[in-house]
Protein backbone atom coordinates (compact mmCIF):
# COMPACT_ATOMS: atom_id res chain seq x y z
CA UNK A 1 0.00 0.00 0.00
CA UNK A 2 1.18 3.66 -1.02
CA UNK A 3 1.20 5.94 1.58
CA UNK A 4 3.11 9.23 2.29
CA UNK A 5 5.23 9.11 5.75
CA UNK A 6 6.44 11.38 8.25
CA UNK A 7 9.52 10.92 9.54
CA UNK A 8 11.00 13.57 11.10
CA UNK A 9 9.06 16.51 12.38
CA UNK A 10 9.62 19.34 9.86
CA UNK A 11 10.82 17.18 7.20
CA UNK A 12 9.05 16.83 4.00
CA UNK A 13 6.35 13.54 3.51
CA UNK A 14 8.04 10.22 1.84
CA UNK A 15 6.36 8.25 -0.39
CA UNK A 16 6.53 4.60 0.38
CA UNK A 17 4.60 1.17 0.60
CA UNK A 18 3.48 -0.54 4.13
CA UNK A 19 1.77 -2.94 5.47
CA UNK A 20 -2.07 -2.79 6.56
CA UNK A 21 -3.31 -5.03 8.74
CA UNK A 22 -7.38 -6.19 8.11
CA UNK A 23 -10.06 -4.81 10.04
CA UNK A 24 -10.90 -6.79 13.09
CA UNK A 25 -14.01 -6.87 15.01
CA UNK A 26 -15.86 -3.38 14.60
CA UNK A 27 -13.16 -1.74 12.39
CA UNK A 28 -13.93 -1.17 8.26
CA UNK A 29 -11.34 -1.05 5.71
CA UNK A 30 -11.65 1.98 3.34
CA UNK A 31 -9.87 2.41 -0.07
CA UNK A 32 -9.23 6.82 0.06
CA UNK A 33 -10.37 8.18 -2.97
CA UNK A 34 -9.86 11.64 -2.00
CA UNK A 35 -8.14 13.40 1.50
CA UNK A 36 -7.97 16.79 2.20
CA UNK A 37 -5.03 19.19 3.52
CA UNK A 38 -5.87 20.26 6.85
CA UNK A 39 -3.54 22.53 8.75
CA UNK A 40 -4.10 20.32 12.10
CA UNK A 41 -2.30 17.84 9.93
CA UNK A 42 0.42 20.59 9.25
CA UNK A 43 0.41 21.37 12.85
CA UNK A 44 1.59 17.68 13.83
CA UNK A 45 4.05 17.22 10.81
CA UNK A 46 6.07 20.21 12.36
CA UNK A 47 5.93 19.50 15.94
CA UNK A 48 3.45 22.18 17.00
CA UNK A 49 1.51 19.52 18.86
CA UNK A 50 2.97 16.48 20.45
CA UNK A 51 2.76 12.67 18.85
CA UNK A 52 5.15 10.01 17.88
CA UNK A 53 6.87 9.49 14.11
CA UNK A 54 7.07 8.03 12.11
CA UNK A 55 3.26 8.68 11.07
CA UNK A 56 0.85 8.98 8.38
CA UNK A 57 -1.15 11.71 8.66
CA UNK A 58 -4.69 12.61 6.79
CA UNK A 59 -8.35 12.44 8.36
CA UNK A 60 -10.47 14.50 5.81
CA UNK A 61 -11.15 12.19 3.79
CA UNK A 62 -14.03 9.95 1.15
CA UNK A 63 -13.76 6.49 -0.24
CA UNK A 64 -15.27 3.25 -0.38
CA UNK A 65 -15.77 0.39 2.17
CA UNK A 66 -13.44 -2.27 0.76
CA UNK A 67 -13.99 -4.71 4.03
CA UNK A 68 -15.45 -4.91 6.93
CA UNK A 69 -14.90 -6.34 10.65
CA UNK A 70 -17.27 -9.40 11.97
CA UNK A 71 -19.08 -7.32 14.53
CA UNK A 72 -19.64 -4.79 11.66
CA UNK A 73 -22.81 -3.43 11.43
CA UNK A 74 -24.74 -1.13 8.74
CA UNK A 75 -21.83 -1.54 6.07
CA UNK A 76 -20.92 -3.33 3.50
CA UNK A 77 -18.28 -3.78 0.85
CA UNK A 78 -19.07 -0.62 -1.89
CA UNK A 79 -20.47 1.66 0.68
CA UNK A 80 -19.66 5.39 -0.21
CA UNK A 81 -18.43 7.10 3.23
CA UNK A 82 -16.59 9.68 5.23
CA UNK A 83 -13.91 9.22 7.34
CA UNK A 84 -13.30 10.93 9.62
CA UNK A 85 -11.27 11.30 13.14
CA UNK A 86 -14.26 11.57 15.46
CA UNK A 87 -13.65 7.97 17.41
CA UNK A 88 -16.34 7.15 19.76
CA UNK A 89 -17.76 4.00 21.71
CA UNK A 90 -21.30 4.99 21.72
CA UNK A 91 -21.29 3.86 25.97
CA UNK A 92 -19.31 5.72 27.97
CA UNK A 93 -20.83 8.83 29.84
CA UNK A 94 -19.91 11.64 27.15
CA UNK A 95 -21.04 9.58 24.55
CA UNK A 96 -24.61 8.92 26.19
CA UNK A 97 -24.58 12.82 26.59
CA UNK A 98 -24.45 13.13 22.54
CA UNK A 99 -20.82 14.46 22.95
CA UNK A 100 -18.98 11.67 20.88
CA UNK A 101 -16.21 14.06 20.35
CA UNK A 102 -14.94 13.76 23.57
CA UNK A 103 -15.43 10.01 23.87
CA UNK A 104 -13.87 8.85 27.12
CA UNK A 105 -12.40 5.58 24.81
CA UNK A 106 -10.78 6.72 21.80
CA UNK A 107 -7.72 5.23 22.68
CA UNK A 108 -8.61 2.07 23.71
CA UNK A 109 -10.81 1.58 20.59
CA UNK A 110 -7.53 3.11 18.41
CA UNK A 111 -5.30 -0.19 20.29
CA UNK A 112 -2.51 -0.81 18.03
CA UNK A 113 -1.83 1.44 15.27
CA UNK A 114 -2.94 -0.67 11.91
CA UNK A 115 0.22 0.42 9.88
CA UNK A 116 3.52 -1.13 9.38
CA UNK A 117 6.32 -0.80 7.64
CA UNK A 118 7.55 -3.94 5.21
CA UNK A 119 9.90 -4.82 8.11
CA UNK A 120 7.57 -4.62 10.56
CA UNK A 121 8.06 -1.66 12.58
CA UNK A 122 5.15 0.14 13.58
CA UNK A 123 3.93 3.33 11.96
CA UNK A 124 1.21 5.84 13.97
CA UNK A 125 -2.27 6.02 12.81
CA UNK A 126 -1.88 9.74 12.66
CA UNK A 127 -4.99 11.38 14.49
CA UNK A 128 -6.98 7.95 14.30
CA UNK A 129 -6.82 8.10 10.86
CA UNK A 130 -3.52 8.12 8.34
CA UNK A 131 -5.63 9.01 5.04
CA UNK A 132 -2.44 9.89 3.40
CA UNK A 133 -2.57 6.22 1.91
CA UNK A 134 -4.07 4.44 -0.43
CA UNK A 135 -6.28 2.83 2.45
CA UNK A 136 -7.13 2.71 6.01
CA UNK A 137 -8.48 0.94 8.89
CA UNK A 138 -10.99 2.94 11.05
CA UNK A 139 -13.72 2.21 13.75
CA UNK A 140 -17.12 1.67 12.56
CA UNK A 141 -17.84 4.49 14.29
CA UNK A 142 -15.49 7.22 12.20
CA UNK A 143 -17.73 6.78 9.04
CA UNK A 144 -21.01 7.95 7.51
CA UNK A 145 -22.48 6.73 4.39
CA UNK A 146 -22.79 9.46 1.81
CA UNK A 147 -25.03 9.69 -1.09
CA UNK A 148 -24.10 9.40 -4.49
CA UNK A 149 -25.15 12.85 -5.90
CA UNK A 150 -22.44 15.01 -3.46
CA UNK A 151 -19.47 14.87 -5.49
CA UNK A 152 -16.23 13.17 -3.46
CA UNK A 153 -14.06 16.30 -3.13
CA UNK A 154 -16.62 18.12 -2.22
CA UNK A 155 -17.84 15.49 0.33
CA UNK A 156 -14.23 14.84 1.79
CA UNK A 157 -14.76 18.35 3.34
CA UNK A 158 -17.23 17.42 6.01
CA UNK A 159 -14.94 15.36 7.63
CA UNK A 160 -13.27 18.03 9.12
CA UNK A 161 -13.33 21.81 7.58
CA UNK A 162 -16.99 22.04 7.47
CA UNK A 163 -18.38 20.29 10.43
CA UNK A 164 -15.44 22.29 12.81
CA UNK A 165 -16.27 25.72 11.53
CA UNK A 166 -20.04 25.34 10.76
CA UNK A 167 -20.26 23.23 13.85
CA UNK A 168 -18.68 25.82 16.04
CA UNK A 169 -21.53 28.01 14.77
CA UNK A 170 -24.22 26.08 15.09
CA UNK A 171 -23.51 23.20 17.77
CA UNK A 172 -21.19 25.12 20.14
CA UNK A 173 -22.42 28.46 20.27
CA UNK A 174 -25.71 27.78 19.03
CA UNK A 175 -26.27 31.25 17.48
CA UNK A 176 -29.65 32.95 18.10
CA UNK A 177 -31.37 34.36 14.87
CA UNK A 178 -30.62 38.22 14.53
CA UNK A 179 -27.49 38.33 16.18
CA UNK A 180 -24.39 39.44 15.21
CA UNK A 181 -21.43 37.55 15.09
CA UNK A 182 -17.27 37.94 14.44
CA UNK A 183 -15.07 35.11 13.02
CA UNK A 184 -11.38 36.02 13.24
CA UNK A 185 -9.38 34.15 10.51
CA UNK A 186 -11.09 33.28 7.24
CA UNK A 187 -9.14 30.30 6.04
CA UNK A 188 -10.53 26.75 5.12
CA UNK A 189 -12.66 26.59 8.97
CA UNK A 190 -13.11 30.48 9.01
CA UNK A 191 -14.93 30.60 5.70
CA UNK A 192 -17.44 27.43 7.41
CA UNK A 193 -18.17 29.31 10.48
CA UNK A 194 -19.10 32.35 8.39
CA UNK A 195 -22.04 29.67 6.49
CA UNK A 196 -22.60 28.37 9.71
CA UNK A 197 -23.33 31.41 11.36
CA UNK A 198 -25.69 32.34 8.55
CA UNK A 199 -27.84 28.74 8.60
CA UNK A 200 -28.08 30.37 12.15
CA UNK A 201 -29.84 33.69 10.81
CA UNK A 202 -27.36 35.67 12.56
CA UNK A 203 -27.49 39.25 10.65
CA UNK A 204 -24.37 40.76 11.43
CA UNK A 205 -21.35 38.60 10.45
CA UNK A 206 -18.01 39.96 10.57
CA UNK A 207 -15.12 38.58 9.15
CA UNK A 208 -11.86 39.48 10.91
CA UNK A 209 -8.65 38.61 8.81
CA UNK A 210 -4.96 39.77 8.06
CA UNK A 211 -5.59 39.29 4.17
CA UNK A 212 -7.51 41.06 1.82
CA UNK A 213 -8.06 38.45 -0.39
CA UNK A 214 -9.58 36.07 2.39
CA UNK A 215 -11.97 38.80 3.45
CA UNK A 216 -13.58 38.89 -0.03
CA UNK A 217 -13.93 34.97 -0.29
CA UNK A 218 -15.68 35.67 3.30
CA UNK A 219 -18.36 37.87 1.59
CA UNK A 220 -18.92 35.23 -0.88
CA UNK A 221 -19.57 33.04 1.70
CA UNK A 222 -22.43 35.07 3.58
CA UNK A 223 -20.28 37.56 5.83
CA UNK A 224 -21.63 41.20 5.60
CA UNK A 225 -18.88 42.92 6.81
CA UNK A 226 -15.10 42.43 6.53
CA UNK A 227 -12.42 44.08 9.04
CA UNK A 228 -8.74 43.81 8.23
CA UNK A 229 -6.86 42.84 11.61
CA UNK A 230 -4.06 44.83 10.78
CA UNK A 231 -4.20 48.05 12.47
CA UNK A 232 -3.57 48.06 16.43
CA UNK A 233 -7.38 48.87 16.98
CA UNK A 234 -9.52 46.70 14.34
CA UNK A 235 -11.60 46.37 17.38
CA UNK A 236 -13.00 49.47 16.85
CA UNK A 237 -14.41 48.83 13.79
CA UNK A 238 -15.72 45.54 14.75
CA UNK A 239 -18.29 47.57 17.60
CA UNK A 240 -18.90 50.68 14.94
CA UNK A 241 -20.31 48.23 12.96
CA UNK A 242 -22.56 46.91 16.00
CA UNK A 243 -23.55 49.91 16.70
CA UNK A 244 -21.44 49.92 20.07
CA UNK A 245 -21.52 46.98 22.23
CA UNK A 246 -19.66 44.40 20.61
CA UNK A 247 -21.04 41.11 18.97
CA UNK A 248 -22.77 38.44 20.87
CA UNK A 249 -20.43 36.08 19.57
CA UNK A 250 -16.97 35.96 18.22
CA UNK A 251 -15.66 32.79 17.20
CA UNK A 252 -11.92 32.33 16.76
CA UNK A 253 -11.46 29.82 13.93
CA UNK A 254 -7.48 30.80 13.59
CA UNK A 255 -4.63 29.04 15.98
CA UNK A 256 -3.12 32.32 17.89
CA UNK A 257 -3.65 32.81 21.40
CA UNK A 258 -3.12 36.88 20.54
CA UNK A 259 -6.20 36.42 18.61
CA UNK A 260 -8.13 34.94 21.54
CA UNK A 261 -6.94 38.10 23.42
CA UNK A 262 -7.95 40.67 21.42
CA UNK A 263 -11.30 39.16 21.22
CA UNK A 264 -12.81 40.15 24.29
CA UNK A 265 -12.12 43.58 22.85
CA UNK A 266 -15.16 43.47 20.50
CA UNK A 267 -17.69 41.35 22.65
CA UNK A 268 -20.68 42.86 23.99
CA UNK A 269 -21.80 42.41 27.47
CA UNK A 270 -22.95 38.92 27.74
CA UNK A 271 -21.44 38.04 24.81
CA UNK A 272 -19.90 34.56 23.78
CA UNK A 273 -15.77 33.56 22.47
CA UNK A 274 -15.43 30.60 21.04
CA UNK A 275 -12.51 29.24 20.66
CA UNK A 276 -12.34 27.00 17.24
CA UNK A 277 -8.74 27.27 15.85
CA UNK A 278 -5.91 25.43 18.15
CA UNK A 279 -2.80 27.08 18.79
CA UNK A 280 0.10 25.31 19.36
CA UNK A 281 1.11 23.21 22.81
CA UNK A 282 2.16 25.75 25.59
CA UNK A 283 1.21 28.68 23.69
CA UNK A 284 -0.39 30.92 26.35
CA UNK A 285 -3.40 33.73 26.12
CA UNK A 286 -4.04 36.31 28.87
CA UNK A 287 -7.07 38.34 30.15
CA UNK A 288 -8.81 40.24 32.95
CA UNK A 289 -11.09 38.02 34.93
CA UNK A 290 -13.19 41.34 36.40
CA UNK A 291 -14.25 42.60 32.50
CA UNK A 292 -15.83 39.68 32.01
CA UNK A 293 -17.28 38.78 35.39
CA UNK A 294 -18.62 42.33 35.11
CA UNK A 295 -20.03 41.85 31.77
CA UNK A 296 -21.17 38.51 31.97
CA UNK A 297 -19.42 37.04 29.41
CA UNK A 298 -18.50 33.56 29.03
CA UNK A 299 -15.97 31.47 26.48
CA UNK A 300 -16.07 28.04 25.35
CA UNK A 301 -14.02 25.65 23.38
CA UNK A 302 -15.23 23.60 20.34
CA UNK A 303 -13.60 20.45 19.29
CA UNK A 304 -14.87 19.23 15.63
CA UNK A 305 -17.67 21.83 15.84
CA UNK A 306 -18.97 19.23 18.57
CA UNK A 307 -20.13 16.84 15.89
CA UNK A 308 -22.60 14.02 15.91
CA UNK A 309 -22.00 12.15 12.57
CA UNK A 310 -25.63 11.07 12.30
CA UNK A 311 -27.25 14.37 12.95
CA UNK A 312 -24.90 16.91 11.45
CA UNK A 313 -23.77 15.76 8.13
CA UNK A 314 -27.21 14.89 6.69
CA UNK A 315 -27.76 17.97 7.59
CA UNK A 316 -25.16 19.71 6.29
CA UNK A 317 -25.52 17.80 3.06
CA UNK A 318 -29.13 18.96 2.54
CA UNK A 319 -28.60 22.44 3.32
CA UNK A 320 -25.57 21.85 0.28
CA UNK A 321 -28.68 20.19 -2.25
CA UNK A 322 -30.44 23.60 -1.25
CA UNK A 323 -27.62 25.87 -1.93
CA UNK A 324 -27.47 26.99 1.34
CA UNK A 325 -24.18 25.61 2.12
CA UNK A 326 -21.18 25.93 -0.04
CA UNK A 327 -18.49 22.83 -0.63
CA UNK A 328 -17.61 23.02 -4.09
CA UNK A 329 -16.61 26.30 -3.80
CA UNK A 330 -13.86 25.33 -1.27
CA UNK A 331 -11.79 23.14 -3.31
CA UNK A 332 -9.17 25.15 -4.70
CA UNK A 333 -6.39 23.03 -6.36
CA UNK A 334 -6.30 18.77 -6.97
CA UNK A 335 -2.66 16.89 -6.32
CA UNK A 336 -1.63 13.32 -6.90
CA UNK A 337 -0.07 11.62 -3.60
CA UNK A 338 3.12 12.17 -4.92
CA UNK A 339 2.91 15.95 -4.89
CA UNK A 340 1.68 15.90 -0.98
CA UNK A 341 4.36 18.15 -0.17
CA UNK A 342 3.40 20.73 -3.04
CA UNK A 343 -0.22 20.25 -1.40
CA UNK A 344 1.08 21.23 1.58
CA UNK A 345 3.60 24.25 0.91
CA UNK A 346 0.42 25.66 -1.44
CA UNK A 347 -1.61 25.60 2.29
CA UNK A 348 1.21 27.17 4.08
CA UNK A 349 1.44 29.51 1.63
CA UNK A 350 -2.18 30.99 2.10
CA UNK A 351 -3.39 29.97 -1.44
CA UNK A 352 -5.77 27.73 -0.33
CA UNK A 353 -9.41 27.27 0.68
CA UNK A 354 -8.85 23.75 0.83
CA UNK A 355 -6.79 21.26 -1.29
CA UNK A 356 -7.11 17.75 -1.80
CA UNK A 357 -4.92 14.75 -2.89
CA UNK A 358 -7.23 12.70 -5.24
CA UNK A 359 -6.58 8.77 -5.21
C-alpha cells in the first residue's frame, strides 16, 4: 500500500509502501479516494503539537468500504463514506450525553496502530486516521455513508473543515437568529463558520482577517462585513459596525492565542468567544477576569464543531442540495499523492481554501 510518511518533524512527507493489517471486530477497511489538507495535519508534521513518528497523517477524507470487521454493522463492501477522526464508543458517559467528540475511549478503541512498515516496525495512525494512503483501517464508528449525488471532493470536506467551523456556529455556540457575530481568521474553517453562522440567521457577520483576499472569499460566503486585523485597533471597527456593544459572539477559527486576546475587545456584554482554531502546545493567552465577570461574558471551546455524525452531516448535506451551504466552492487546487508536499507548501502559503490529494 502507497502511503506518504512522516519521519522527522519538519521534514518533508516520503512516499513509500506498508503494510495494513485487516479490520478486526468493529473496524472497516476503506480504499481513500480523496483526503484533504488540513492545517491540524500541518500542525503535527512540524511538531506544534505532540505525537510520535514516524506517522501517516490525513483524516479528511471519502472512499469506499473495501472490508469490513465481523461485529460490523450497517456496512458493507461498496459503501460510499466519510472518514473521519471523530472515534467514539457509543457507551461511555460523554457519549450517552451526545458528545462523541470527547469520547472517554478513543484510545482504547484506536489499540494498536494498523500500519507497518515492510519490516515490521510500527507506523502511527496519525490522528486515528492516516488518510495519506491508499487505504485505512478505522472504527465503525469514524464513518457515515454518503449519497451518491455530493461529489467526493466536495464530500471529503465534512470530515473536518466544514463540520469544525459550521459546527462551532451552530452546535457550540448555538447562534440565536438576529445576532451578530465575528469570526477572526477566514481560512478553510473560518470561511465554514461564516455559512454556519448564517444557517443560524445571525445578521451581522463579521469577518476578521490579516488578508484582503480572504476577506472577499468571506463575503462570498455570507459575511456582511469584513475588518482587516491589521491596524492596532480593528476592534474598533468591529463595535462601529454593532452599533457599540460588541457582537454576541466571536468565534476564533485561527490558531493564535493573541487572537483569543484581542477578542474580548469586541464582545458585547454577555457576549460569547469561542474558541475553534488550536494554537500550538504551551502557547499561552491572557485576560482580565473582572471585564468579564462584570459583563457577563462567558468562552467556550469547540472540538470538531462538537459533531454528531448522524445528525450533522445529513444535515449539512441537505442544506448543500439547497444551496445553502457551499463545498464546491472550497476546493481550490487537486494533487496526486506524490505531490503531498506541493499540497502542503500551497496551504502554508495561504493559497488555499482547501486542497485535496485525489486517489
Amino acid at each position: 500500500m502507497k502511503a506518504a510518511v512522516c519521519r522527522e518533524h519538519g521534514k518533508p512527507l516520503s512516499i513509500e509502501e506498508l503494510k495494513l493489517r485487516p479490520p478486526c471486530g468493529s473496524e472497516v477497511e476503506v480504499e481513500i479516494k480523496v483526503c484533504a489538507i488540513c492545517h491540524s495535519d500541518i500542525h503535527y508534521i512540524e511538531g506544534a503539537w505532540p505525537g510520535d513518528l514516524p506517522a501517516v497523517y490525513g483524516h479528511e477524507a471519502v472512499g469506499t468500504v473495501s472490508t469490513v470487521g465481523p461485529v460490523v454493522e450497517g456496512f458493507k463492501t461498496g459503501d460510499r463514506v466519510l472518514v473521519t477522526l471523530i472515534r467514539s464508543c457509543g457507551k461511555c458517559s460523554h457519549c450517552a450525553e451526545g458528545a462523541p467528540v470527547h469520547c472517554s475511549y478513543q484510545e482504547v478503541l484506536g489499540g494498536n496502530s494498523p500500519l507497518r512498515t515492510l519490516g515490521g516496525d510500527t507506523v502511527i495512525q496519525g490522528l486515528s486516521t492516516a488518510a495519506f494512503a491508499e487505504r485505512v483501517v478505522v472504527d465503525q464508528s469514524q464513518t457515515i455513508k454518503i449519497p451518491e449525488d455530493i461529489p467526493m471532493e466536495s464530500a471529503a470536506l465534512l470530515s473536518c473543515g466544514v463540520i469544525t467551523g459550521a459546527g462551532a456556529a451552530i452546535n457550540t455556540a448555538k447562534i440565536r437568529p438576529g445576532s451578530s457575530v465575528a469570526v477572526v481568521g477566514v481560512g478553510g474553517v473560518g470561511l465554514n463558520a461564516v455559512q454556519g453562522a448564517r444557517i443560524c440567521g445571525a445578521t451581522k457577520i463579521i469577518a476578521i482577517d490579516l488578508s484582503e483576499d480572504r476577506l472577499s472569499s468571506a463575503m462570498e460566503f455570507g459575511a456582511t462585513h469584513g475588518v482587516l486585523a491589521t491596524g492596532p485597533k480593528h476592534y474598533r471597527e468591529v463595535r462601529e459596525i454593532t452599533g457599540g456593544p460588541g457582537v454576541d459572539y466571536a468565534l476564533i477559527a485561527v490558531g493564535l492565542a493573541a487572537a483569543c486576546e484581542s477578542a474580548w475587545k469586541f464582545l458585547a456584554p454577555r457576549g460569547e468567544l469561542v474558541i475553534v482554531g488550536m494554537p500550538s502546545s504551551g502557547e499561552m493567552a491572557s485576560f482580565e477576569p473582572l471585564n468579564i465577570a462584570f459583563k457577563g461574558q462567558s468562552m467556550k471551546g469547540s472540538a470538531m464543531g462538537d459533531t454528531i455524525l448522524a445528525r450533522d452531516v445529513p444535515f449539512l448535506i441537505d442544506m448543500y442540495r439547497s444551496g445553502q451551504l457551499k463545498l464546491d466552492e472550497l476546493v481550490t487546487k487537486r494533487f496526486d499523492l506524490e505531490q503531498i508536499n506541493d499540497a502542503i507548501a500551497d496551504t502554508l502559503a495561504g493559497n488555499a481554501r482547501r486542497n485535496v490529494i485525489v486517489f
